[in-house]
Protein backbone atom coordinates (compact mmCIF):
# COMPACT_ATOMS: atom_id res chain seq x y z
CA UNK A 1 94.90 96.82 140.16
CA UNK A 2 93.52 99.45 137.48
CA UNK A 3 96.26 102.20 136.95
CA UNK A 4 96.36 105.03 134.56
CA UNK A 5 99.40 106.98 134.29
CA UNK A 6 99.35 110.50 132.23
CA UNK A 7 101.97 112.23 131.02
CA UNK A 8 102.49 114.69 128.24
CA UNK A 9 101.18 118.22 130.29
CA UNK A 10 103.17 121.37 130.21
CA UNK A 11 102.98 125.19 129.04
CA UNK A 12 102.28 126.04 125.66
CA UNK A 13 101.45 129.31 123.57
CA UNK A 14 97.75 129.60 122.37
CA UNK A 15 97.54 128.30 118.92
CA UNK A 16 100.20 125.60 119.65
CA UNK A 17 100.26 122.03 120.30
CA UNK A 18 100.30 119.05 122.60
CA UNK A 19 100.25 115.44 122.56
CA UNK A 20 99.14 113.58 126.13
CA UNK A 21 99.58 110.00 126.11
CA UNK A 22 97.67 107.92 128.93
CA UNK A 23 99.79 104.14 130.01
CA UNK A 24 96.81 101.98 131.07
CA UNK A 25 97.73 98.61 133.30
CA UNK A 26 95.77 96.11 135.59
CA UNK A 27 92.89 95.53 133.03
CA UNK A 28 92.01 94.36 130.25
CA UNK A 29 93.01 97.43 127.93
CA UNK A 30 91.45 96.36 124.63
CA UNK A 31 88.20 95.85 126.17
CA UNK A 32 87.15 99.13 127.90
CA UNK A 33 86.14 102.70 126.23
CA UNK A 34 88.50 104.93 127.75
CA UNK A 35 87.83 108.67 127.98
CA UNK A 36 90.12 111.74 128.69
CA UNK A 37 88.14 114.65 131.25
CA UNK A 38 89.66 117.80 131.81
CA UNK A 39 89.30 119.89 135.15
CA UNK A 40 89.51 123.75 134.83
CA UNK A 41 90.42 125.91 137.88
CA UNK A 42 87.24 126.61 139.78
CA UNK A 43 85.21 124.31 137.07
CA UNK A 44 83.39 120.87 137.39
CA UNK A 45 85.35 117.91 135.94
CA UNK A 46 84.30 117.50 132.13
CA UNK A 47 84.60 114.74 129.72
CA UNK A 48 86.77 116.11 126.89
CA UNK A 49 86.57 112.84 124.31
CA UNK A 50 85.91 108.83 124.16
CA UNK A 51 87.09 106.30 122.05
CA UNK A 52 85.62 102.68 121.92
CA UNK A 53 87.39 99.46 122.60
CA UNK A 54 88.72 99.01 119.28
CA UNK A 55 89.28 102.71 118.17
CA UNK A 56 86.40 102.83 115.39
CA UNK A 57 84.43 104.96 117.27
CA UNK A 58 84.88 108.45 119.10
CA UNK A 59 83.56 111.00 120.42
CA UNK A 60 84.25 114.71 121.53
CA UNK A 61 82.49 117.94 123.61
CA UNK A 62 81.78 120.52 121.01
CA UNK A 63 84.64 122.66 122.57
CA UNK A 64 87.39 120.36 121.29
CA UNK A 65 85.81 118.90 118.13
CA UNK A 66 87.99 119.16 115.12
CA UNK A 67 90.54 120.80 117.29
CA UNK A 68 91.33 117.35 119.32
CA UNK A 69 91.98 113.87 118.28
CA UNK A 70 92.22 110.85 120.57
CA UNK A 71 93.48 107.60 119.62
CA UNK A 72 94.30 104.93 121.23
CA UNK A 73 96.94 101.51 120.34
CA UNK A 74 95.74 98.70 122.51
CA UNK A 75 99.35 96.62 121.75
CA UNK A 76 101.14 99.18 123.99
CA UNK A 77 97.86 100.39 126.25
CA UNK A 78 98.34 103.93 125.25
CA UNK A 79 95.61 106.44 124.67
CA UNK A 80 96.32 109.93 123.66
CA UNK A 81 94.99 113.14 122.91
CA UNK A 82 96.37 115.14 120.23
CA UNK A 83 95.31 118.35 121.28
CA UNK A 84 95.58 121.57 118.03
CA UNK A 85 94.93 124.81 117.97
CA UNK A 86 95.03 125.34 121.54
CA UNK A 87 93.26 128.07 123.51
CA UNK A 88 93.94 130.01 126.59
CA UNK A 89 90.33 128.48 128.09
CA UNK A 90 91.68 124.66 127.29
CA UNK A 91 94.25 125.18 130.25
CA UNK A 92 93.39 122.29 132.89
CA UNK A 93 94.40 119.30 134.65
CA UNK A 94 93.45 116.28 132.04
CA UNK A 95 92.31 112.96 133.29
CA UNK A 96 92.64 109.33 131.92
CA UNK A 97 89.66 107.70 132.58
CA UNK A 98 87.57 104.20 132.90
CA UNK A 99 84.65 102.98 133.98
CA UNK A 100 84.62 99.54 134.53
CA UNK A 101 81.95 97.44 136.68
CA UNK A 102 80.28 100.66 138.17
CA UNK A 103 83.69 102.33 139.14
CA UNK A 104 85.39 105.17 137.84
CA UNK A 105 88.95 104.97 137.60
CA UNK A 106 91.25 108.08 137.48
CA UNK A 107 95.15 108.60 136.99
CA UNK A 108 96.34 111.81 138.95
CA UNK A 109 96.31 113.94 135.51
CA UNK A 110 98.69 115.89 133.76
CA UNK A 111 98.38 119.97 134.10
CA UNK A 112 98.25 121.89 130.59
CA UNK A 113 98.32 125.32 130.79
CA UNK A 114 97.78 128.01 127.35
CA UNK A 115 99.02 131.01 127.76
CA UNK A 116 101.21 133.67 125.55
């Protein structure tokens, strides 16, 4: 079965840094877009950034753009979201995500918070 693992979360001073890296297993990885949402406290899920199947192609909400950078390396089934320049209104629980044959799949998401 489809499971997405997150990892990577924890507290971090505004202007500073984080990696999150996503393990994908029980699908074919290389196949799927796979997207990172991010859930704020008292906010609406929200899809943060995509990258396609092979990693040509991304995309990002205009909060994060050319502050965040996902990538993705299908030999290991890792995404990850290099996340720069990080503001105290970026603190959330991220999501791994796919949607595959009309389901959305979630891992249980990693908490970032940014604050001094």
């Amino acid at each position: 079965q489809v499971q997405l693992v997150e990892s990577g979360g924890g507290l971090v001073q505004p202007g500073g840094s984080l990696r999150l890296s996503c393990l994908a297993s029980g699908f074919a990885f290389s196949y799927d877009v796979m997207s990172w949402y991010r859930q704020a406290p008292g906010k609406e899920r929200e899809v943060v950034a995509s990258i396609s199947s092979v990693g040509t192609g991304t995309n990002y909400a205009d909060a994060v753009k050319d502050r965040f950078t996902i990538s993705r390396d299908n030999a290991k089934q890792m995404v990850y979201l290099q996340m720069d320049s990080l503001k105290p209104e970026d603190t959330a629980v991220y999501y791994c995500h796919l949607y595959q044959g009309d389901m959305d799949y979630w891992g249980k998401g990693t908490l970032v918070t940014v604050s001094s």
